[in-house]
Protein backbone atom coordinates (compact mmCIF):
# COMPACT_ATOMS: atom_id res chain seq x y z
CA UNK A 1 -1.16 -12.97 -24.18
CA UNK A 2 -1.87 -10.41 -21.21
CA UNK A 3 -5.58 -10.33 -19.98
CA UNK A 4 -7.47 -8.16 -18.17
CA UNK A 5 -7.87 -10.33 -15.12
CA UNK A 6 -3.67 -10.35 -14.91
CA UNK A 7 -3.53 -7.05 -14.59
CA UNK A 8 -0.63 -6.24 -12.45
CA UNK A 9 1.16 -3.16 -11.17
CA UNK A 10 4.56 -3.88 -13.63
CA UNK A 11 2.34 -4.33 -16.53
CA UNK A 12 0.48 -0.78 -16.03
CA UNK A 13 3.41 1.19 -14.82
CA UNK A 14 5.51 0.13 -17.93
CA UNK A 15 2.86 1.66 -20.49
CA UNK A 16 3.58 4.47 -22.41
CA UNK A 17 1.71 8.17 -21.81
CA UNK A 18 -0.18 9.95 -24.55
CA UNK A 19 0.63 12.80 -27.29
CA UNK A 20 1.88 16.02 -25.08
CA UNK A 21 0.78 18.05 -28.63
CA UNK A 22 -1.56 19.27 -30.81
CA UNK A 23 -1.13 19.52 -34.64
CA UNK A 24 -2.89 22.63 -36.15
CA UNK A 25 -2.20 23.49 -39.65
CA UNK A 26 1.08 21.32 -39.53
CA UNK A 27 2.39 22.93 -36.50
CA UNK A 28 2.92 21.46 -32.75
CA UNK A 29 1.43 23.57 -30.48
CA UNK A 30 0.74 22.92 -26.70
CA UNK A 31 -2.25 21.63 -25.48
CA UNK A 32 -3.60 25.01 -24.08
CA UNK A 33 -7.08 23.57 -24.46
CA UNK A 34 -10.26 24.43 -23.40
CA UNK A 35 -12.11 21.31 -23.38
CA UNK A 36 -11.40 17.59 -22.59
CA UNK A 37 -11.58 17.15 -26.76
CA UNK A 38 -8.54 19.46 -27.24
CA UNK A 39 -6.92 17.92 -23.88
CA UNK A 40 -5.92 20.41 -20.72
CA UNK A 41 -2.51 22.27 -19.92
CA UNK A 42 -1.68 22.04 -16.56
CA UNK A 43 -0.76 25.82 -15.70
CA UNK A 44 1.98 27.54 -13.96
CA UNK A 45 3.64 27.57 -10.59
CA UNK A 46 1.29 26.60 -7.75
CA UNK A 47 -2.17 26.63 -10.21
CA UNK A 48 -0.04 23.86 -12.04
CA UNK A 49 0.78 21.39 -9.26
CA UNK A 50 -2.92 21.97 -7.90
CA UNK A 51 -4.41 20.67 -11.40
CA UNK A 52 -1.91 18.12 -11.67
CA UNK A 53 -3.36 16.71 -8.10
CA UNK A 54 -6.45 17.71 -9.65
CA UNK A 55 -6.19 15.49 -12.77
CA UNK A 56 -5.51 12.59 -10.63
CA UNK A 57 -7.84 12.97 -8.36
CA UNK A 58 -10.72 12.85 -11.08
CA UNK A 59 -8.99 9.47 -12.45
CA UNK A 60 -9.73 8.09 -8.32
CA UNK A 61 -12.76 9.63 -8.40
CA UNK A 62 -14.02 7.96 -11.61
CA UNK A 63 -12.70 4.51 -11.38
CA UNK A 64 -14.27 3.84 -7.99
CA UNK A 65 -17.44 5.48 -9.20
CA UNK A 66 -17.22 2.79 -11.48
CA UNK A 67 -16.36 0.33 -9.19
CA UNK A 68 -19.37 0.84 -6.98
CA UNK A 69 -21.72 1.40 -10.09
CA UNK A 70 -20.65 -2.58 -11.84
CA UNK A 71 -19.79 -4.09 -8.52
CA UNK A 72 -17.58 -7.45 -9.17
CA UNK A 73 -19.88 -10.57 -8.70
CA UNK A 74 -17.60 -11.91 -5.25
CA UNK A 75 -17.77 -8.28 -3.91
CA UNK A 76 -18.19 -9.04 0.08
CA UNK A 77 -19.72 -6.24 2.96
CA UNK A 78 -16.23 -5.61 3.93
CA UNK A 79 -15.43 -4.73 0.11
CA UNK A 80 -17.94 -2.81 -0.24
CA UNK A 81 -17.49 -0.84 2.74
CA UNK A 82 -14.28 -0.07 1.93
CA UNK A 83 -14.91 1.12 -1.41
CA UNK A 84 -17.10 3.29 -0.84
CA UNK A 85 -15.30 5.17 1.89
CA UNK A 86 -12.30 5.20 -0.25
CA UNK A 87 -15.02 6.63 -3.42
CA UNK A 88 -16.20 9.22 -1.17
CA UNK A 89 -12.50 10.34 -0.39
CA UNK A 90 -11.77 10.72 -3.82
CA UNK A 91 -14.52 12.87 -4.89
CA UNK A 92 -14.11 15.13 -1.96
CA UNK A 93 -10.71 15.59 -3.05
CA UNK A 94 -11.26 16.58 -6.49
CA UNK A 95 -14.70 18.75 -5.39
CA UNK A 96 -11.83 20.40 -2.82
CA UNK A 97 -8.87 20.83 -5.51
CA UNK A 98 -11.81 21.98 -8.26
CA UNK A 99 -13.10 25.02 -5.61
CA UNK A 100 -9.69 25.85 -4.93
CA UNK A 101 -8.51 26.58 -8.70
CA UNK A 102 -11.68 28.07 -9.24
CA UNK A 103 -11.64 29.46 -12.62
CA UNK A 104 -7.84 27.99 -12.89
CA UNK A 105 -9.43 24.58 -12.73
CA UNK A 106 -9.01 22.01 -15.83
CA UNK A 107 -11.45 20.64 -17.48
CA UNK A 108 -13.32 17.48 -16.91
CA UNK A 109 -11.00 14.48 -18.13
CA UNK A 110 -12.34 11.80 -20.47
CA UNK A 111 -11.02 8.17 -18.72
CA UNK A 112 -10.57 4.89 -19.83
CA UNK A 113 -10.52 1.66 -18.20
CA UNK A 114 -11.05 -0.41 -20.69
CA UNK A 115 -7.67 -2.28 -19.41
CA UNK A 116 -9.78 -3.01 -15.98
CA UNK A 117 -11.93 -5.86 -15.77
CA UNK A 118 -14.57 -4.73 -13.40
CA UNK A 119 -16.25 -8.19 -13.35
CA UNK A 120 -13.13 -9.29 -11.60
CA UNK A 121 -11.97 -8.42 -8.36
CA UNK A 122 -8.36 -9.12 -8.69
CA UNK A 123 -8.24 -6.66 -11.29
CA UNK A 124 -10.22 -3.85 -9.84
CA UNK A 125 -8.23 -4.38 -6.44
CA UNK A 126 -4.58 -4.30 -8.33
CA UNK A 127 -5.68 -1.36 -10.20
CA UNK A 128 -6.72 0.34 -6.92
CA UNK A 129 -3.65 -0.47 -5.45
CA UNK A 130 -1.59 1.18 -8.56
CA UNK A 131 -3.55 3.96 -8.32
CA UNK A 132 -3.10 4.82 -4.81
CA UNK A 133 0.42 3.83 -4.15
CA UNK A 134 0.62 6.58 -7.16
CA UNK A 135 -0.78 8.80 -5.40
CA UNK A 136 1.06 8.79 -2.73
CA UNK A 137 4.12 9.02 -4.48
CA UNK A 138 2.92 11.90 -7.20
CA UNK A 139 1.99 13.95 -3.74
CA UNK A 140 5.04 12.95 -2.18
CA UNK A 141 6.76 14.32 -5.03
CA UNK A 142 5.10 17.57 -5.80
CA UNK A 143 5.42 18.81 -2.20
CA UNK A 144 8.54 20.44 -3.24
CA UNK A 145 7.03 22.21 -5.58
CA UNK A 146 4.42 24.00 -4.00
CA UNK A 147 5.16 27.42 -2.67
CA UNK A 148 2.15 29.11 -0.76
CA UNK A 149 2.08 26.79 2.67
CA UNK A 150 -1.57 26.82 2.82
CA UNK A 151 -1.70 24.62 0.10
CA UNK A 152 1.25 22.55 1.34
CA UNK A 153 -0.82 21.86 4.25
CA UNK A 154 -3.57 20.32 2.31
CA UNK A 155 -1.40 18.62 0.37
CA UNK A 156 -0.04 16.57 3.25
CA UNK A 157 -3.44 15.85 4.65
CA UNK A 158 -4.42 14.02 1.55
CA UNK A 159 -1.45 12.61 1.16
CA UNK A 160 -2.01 10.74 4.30
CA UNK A 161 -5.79 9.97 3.35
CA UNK A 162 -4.01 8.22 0.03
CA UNK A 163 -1.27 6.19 1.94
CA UNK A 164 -4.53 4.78 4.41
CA UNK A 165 -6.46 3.97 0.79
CA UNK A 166 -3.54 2.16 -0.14
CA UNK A 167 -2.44 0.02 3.32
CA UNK A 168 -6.88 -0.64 3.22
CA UNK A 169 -6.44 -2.25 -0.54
CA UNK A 170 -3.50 -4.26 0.28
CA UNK A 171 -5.00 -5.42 3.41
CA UNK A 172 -8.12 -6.50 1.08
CA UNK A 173 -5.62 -8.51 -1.67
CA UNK A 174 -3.65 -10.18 1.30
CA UNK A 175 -5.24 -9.78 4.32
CA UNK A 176 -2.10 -9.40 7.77
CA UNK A 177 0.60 -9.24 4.94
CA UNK A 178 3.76 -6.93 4.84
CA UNK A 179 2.13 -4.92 1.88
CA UNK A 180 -0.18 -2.92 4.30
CA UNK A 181 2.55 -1.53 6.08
CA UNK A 182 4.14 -0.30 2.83
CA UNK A 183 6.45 -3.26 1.67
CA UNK A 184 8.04 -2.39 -1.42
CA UNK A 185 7.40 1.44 -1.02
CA UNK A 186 9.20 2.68 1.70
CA UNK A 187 12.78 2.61 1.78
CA UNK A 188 15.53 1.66 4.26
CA UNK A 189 14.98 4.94 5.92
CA UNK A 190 11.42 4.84 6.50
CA UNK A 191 10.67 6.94 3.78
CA UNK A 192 7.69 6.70 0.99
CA UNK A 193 8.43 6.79 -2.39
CA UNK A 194 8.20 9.88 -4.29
CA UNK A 195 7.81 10.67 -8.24
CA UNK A 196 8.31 14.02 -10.62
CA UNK A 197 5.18 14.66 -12.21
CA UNK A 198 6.16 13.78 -15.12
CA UNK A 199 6.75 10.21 -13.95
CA UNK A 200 3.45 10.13 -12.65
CA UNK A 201 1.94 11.36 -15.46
CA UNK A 202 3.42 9.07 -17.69
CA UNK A 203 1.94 6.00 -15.84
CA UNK A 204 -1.42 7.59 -15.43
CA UNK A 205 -1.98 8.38 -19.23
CA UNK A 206 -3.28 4.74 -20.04
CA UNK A 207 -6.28 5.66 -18.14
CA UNK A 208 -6.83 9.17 -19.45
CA UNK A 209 -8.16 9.78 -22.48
CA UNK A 210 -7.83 13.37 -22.65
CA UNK A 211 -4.53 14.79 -23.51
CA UNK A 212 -2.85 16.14 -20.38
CA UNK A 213 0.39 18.01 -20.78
CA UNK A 214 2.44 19.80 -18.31
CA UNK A 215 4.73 22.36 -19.67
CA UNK A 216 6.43 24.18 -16.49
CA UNK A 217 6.66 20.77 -14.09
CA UNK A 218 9.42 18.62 -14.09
């Protein structure tokens, strides 16, 4: 049987995302919801790909809230200051993404890590590294996307921030290892991964308890 402390990046990955409806009277209808109860449609066009960095964002930001709030017991300086520079990232990415959409902006999402055994730092280090090799490739993949270059520009500068989060956690699991340098994510080209958001979505729904749908993204 799978535990918590086995958590690996195959096992999460392969999981399944959650209901993209709502039934009212019978009838499917989209999740054009106004709270995290109801869940959140991600919009149109640009306001779309900017909540759909902005969902994921608030999953970072929350999960190494909760790191830092229930450290793991073996937790060591160099952990810890890694974490939290990595924690502070994330929230000034989602405070950035939630300014920018303004009144466009999602709600707050409802998480769950219930999968993630905090206690344990082989768990809360593999989860990290799913979640920002994800992030890389869900920003990676939306670029195309994205029409006014302004927020292009953005986009690539936290893409960047993401891809250092990531080569920092795989340093921390295997300290001078090929994984740093992106070992099973870039290709013979020299190229990152990259994933629809759909994808993305799909593999981040475990952890989100709030319905997220995305009607207009691919």
């Amino acid at each position: 049987m799978q535990t918590k402390t086995s958590l690996s990046r195959r096992h999460l990955l392969k999981w399944t995302g959650a209901g993209a409806t709502i039934a009212v009277a019978g009838v499917l209808l989209p999740n054009f919801g106004i709270s995290s109860a109801l869940g959140a449609e991600l919009g149109d066009g640009d306001v779309g790909v900017l909540n759909y960095a902005y969902a994921l964002e608030q999953l970072e930001a929350a999960f190494y809230i909760q790191v830092l709030k229930t450290p793991f017991a073996s937790m060591q300086v160099n952990d810890q200051r890694i974490l939290t520079q990595i924690r502070d990232h994330e929230i000034a990415h989602r405070n950035f993404l939630k300014k920018a959409l303004g009144r466009n902006a999602i709600p707050k999402l409802a998480v769950d890590f219930s999968a993630v055994d905090f206690s344990n730092r082989g768990s809360v280090l593999g989860t990290a590294e799913v979640f920002e090799n994800l992030g890389v490739a869900a920003y990676n993949g939306a670029g195309q996307l994205i029409s006014n270059a302004d927020y292009l520009v953005a986009a690539g500068s936290i893409v960047s921030i993401e891809a250092r989060h990531a080569a920092a956690i795989s340093d921390l699991i295997k300290p001078f290892s090929a994984e740093a340098v992106g070992r099973g994510h870039v290709d013979g080209k020299g190229l990152d991964g990259a994933l629809l958001p759909s994808q993305v979505l799909k593999a981040a729904a475990p952890f989100i308890s709030t319905p997220v749908t995305a009607a207009t993204l691919p």
